[in-house]
N, C-alpha and C. Protein backbone atom coordinates (compact mmCIF):
# COMPACT_ATOMS: atom_id res chain seq x y z
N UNK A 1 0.84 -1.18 0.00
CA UNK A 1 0.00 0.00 0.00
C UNK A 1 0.89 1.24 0.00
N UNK A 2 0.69 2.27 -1.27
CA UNK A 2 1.74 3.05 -1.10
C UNK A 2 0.84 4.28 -0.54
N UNK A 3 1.50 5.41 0.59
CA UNK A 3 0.80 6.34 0.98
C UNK A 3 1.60 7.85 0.95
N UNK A 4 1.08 8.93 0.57
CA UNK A 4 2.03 9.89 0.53
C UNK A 4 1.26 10.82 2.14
N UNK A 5 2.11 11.34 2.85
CA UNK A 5 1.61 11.26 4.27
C UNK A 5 2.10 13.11 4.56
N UNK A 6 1.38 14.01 5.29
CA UNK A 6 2.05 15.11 5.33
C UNK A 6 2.77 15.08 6.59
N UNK A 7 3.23 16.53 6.94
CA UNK A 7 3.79 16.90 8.25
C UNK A 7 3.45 16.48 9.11
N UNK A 8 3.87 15.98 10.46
CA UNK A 8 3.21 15.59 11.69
C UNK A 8 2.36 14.42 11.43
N UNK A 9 1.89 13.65 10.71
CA UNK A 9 1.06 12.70 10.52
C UNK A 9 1.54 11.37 11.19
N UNK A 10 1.11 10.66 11.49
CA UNK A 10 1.30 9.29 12.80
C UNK A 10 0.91 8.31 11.75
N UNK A 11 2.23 7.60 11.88
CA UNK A 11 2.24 6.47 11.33
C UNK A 11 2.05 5.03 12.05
N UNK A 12 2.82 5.36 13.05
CA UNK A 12 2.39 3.97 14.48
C UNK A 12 2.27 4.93 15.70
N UNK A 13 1.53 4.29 16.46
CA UNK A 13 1.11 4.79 18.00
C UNK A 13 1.88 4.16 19.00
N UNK A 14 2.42 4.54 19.79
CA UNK A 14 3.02 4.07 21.01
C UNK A 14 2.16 3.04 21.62
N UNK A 15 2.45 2.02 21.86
CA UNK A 15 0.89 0.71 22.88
C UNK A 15 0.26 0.72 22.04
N UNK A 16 0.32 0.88 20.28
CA UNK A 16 -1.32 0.33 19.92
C UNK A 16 -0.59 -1.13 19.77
N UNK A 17 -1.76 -1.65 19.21
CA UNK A 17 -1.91 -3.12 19.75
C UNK A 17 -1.45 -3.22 17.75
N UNK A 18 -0.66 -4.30 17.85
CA UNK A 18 -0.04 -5.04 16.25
C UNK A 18 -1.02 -5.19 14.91
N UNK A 19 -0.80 -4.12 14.45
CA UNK A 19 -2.09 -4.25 12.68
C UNK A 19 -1.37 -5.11 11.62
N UNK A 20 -0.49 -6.13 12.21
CA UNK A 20 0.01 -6.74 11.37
C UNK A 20 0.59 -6.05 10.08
N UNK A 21 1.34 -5.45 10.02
CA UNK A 21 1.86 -4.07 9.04
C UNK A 21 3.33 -4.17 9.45
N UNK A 22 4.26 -3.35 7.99
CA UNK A 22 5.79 -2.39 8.74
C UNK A 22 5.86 -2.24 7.40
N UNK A 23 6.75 -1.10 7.60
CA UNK A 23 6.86 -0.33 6.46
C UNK A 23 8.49 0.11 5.84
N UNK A 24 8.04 0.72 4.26
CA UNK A 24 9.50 0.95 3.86
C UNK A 24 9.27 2.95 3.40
N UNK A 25 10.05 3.37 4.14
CA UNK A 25 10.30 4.80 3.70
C UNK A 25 10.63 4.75 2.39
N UNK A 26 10.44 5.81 1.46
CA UNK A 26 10.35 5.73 -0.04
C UNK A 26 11.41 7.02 0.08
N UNK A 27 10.53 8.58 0.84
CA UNK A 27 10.93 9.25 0.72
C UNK A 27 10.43 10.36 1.98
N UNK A 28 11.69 11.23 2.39
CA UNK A 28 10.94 12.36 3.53
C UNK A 28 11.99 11.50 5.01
N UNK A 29 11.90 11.99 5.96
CA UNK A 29 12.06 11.56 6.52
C UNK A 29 10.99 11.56 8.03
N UNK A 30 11.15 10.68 9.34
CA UNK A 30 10.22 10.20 10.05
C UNK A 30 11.16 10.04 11.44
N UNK A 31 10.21 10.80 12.47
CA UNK A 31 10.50 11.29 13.77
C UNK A 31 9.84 10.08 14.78
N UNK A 32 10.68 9.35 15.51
CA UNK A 32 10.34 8.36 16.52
C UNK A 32 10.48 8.91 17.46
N UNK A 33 8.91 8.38 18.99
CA UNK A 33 8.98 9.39 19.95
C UNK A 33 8.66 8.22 21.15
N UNK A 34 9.05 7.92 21.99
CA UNK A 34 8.77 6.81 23.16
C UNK A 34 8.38 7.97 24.48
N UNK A 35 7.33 7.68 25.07
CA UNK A 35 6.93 8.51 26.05
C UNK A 35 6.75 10.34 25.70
N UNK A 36 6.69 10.44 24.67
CA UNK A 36 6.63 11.92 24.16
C UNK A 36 7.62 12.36 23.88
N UNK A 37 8.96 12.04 23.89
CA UNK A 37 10.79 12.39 23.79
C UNK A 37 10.96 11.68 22.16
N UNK A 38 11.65 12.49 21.69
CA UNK A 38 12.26 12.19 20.66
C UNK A 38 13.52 11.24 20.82
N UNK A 39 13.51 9.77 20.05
CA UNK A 39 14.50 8.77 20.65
C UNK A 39 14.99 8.65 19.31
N UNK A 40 14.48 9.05 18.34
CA UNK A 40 15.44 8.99 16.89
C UNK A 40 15.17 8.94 15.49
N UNK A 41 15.46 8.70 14.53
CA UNK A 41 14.54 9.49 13.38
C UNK A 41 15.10 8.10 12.18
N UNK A 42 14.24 8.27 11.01
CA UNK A 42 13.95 6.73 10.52
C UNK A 42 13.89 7.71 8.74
N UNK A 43 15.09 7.12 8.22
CA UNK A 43 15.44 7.93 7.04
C UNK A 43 14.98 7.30 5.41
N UNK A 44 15.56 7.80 4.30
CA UNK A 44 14.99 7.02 3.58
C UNK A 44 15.30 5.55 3.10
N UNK A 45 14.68 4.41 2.58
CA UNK A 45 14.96 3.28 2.65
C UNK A 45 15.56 2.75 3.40
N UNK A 46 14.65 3.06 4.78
CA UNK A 46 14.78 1.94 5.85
C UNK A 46 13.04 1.62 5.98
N UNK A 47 13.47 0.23 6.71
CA UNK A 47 12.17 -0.61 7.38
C UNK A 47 11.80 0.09 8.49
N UNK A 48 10.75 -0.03 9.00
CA UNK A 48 10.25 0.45 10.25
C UNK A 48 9.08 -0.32 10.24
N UNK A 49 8.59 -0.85 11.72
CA UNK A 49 7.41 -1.04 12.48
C UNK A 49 7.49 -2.31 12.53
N UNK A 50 8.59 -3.64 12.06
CA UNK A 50 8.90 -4.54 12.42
C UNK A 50 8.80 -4.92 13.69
N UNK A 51 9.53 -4.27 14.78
CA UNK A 51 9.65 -4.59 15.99
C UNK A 51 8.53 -5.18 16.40
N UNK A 52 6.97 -4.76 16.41
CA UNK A 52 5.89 -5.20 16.96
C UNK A 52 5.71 -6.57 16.85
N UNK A 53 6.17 -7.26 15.80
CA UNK A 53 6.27 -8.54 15.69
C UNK A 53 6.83 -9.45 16.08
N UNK A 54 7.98 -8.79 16.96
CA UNK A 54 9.06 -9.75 17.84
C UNK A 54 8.83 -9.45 19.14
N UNK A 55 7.83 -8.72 19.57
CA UNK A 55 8.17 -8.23 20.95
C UNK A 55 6.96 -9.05 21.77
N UNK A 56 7.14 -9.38 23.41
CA UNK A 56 6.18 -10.01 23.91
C UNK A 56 5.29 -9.26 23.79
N UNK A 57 5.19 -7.95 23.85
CA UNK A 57 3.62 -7.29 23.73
C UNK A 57 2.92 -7.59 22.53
N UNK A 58 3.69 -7.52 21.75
CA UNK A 58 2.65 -7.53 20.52
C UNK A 58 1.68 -6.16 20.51
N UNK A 59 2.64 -5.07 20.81
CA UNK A 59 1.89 -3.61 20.78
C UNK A 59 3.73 -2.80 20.09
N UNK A 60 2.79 -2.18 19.37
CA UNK A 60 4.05 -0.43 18.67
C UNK A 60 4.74 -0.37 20.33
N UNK A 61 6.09 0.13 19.84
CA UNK A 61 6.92 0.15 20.82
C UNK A 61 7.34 1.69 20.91
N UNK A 62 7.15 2.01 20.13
CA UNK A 62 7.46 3.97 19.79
C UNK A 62 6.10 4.49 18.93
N UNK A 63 6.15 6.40 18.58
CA UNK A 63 5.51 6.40 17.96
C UNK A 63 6.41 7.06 16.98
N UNK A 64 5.48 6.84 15.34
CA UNK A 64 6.83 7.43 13.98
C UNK A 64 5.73 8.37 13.79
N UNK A 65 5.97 9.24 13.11
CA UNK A 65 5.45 10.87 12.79
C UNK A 65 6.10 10.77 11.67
N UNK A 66 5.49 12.19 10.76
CA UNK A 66 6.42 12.46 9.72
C UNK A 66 7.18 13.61 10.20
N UNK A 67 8.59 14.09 10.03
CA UNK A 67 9.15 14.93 10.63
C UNK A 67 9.62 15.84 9.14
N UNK A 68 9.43 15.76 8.25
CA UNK A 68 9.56 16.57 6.97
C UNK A 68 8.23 16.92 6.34
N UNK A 69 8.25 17.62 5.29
CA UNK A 69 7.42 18.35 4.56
C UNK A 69 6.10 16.99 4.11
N UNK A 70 6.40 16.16 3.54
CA UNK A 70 5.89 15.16 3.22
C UNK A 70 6.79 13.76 3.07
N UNK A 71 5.88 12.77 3.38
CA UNK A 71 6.68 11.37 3.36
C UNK A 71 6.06 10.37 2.38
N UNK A 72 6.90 9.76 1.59
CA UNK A 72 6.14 8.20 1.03
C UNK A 72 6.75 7.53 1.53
N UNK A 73 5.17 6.31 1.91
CA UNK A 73 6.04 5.09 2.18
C UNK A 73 5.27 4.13 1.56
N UNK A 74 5.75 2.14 1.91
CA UNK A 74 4.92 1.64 1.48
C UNK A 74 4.85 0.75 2.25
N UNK A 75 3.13 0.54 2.79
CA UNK A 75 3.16 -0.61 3.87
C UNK A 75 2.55 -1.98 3.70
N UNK A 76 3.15 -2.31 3.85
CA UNK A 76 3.08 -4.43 4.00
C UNK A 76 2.04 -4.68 4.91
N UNK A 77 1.46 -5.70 4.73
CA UNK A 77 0.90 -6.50 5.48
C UNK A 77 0.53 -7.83 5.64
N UNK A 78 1.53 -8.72 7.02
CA UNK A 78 1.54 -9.86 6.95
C UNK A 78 1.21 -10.05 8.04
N UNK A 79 0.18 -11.60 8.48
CA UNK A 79 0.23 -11.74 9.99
C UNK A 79 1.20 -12.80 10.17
N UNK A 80 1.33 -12.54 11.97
CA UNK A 80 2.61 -13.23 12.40
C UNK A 80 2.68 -14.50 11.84
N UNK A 81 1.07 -15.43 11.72
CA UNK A 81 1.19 -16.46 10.72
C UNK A 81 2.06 -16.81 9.51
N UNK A 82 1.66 -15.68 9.15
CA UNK A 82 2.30 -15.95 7.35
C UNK A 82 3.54 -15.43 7.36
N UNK A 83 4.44 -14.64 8.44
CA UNK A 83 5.79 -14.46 8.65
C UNK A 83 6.20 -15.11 9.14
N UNK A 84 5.50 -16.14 9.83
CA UNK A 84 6.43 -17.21 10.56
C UNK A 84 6.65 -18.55 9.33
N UNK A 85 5.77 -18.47 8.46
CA UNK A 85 5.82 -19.30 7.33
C UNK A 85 7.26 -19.69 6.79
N UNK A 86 7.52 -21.03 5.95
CA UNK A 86 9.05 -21.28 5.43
C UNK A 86 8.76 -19.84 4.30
N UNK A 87 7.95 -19.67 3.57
CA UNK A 87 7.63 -19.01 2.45
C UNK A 87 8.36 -17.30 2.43
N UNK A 88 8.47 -17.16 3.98
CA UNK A 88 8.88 -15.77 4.27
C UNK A 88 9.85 -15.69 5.27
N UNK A 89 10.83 -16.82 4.82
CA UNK A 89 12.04 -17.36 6.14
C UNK A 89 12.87 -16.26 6.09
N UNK A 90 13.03 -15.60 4.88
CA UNK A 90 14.21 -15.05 4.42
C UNK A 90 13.72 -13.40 4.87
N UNK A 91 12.79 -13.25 4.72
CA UNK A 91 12.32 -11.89 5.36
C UNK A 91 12.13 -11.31 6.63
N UNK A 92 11.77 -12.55 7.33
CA UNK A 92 11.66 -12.66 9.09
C UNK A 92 12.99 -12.99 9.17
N UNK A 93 14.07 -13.67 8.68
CA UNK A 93 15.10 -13.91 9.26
C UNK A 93 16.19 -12.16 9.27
N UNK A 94 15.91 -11.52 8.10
CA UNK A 94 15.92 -10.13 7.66
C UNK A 94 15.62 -8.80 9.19
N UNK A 95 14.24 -9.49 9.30
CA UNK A 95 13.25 -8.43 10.07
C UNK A 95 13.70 -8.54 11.46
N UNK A 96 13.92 -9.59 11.82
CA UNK A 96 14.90 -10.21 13.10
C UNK A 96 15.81 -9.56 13.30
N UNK A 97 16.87 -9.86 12.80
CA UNK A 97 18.14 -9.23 13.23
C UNK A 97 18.33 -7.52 13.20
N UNK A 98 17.64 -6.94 11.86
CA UNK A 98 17.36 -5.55 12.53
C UNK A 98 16.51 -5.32 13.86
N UNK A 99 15.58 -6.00 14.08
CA UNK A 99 14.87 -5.52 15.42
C UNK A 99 16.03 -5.81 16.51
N UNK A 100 16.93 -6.54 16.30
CA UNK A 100 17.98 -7.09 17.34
C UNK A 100 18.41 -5.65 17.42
N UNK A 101 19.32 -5.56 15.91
CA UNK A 101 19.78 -4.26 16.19
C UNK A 101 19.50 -2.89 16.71
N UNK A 102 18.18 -2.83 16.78
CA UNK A 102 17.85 -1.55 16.90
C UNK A 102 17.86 -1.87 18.55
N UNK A 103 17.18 -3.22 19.12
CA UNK A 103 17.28 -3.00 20.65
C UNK A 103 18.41 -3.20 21.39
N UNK A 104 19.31 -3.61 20.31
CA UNK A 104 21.09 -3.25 21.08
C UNK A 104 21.29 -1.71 21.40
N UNK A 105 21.14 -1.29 20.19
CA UNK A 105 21.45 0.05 19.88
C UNK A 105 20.58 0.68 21.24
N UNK A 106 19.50 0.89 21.05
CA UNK A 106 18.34 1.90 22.09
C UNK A 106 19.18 1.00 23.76
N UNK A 107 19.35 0.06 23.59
CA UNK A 107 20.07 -0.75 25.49
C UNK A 107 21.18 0.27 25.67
N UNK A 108 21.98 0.35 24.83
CA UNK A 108 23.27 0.83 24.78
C UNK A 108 23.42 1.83 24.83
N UNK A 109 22.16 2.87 24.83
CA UNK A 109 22.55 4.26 24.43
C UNK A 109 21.46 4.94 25.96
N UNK A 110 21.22 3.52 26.93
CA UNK A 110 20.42 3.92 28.13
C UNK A 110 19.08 3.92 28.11
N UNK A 111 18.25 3.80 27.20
CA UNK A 111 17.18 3.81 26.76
C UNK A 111 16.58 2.07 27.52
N UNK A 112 15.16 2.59 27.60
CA UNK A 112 14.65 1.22 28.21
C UNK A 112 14.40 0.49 27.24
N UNK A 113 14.96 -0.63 27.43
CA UNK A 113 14.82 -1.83 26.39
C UNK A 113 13.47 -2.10 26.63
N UNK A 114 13.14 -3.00 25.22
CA UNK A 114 11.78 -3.86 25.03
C UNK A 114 11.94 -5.66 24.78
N UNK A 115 10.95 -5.89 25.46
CA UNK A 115 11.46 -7.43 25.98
C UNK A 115 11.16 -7.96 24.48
N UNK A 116 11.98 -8.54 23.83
CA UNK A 116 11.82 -9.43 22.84
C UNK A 116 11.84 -11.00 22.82
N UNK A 117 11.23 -11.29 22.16
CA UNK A 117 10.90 -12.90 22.40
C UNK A 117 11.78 -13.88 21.81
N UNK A 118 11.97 -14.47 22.03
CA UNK A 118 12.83 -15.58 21.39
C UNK A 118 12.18 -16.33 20.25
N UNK A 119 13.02 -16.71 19.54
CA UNK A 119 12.32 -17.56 17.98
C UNK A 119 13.33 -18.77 18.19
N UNK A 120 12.94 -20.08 18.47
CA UNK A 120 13.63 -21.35 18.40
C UNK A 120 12.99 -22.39 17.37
């Protein structure tokens, strides 16, 4: 689904609950906010909103905004079903290790980590 999105516009909510979605920035860039604080910003052609899918909550872990004039992006939608599938090994195995990364990164920099779940 491709969407062209203006200023300030909310792309994920902090605690909403998993719409089975994540997305790819096209263009513009996008302001991440945990508790109302700005924790870091999500540029062009990167993934975002993965995390919800690895985490025990199964809720948005930040919220993304648009922080430029206008943003495209384009959003996916798979449920955890059909990502846990062999069919989409290579994409969850993908979507994984960035969510790793990003919760190294946010541990490391003092930020409260988010409990992520294990995949065996």
């Amino acid at each position: 689904d491709h969407q062209i999105l203006n200023h300030g516009a909310v792309i994920y909510a902090e605690n909403a609950p998993l719409d089975h979605t994540f997305c790819l920035l096209l263009s513009g860039d996008l302001i991440v906010e945990k508790a109302g604080a700005i924790i870091g910003g999500i540029f062009e052609r990167e993934v975002f909103g993965e995390m919800a899918y690895f985490t025990n909550q199964r809720a948005r872990t930040a919220t993304v905004r648009v922080g430029s004039e206008r943003a495209v992006i384009l959003k996916f939608r798979l449920s955890p079903g059909e990502l846990a599938s062999a069919r989409f090994a290579a994409l969850r195995e993908c979507l994984a290790r960035q969510t790793w990364d990003r919760f190294v990164n946010t541990s490391q920099n003092g930020e409260e980590g988010t409990e992520l779940m294990t995949t065996e």
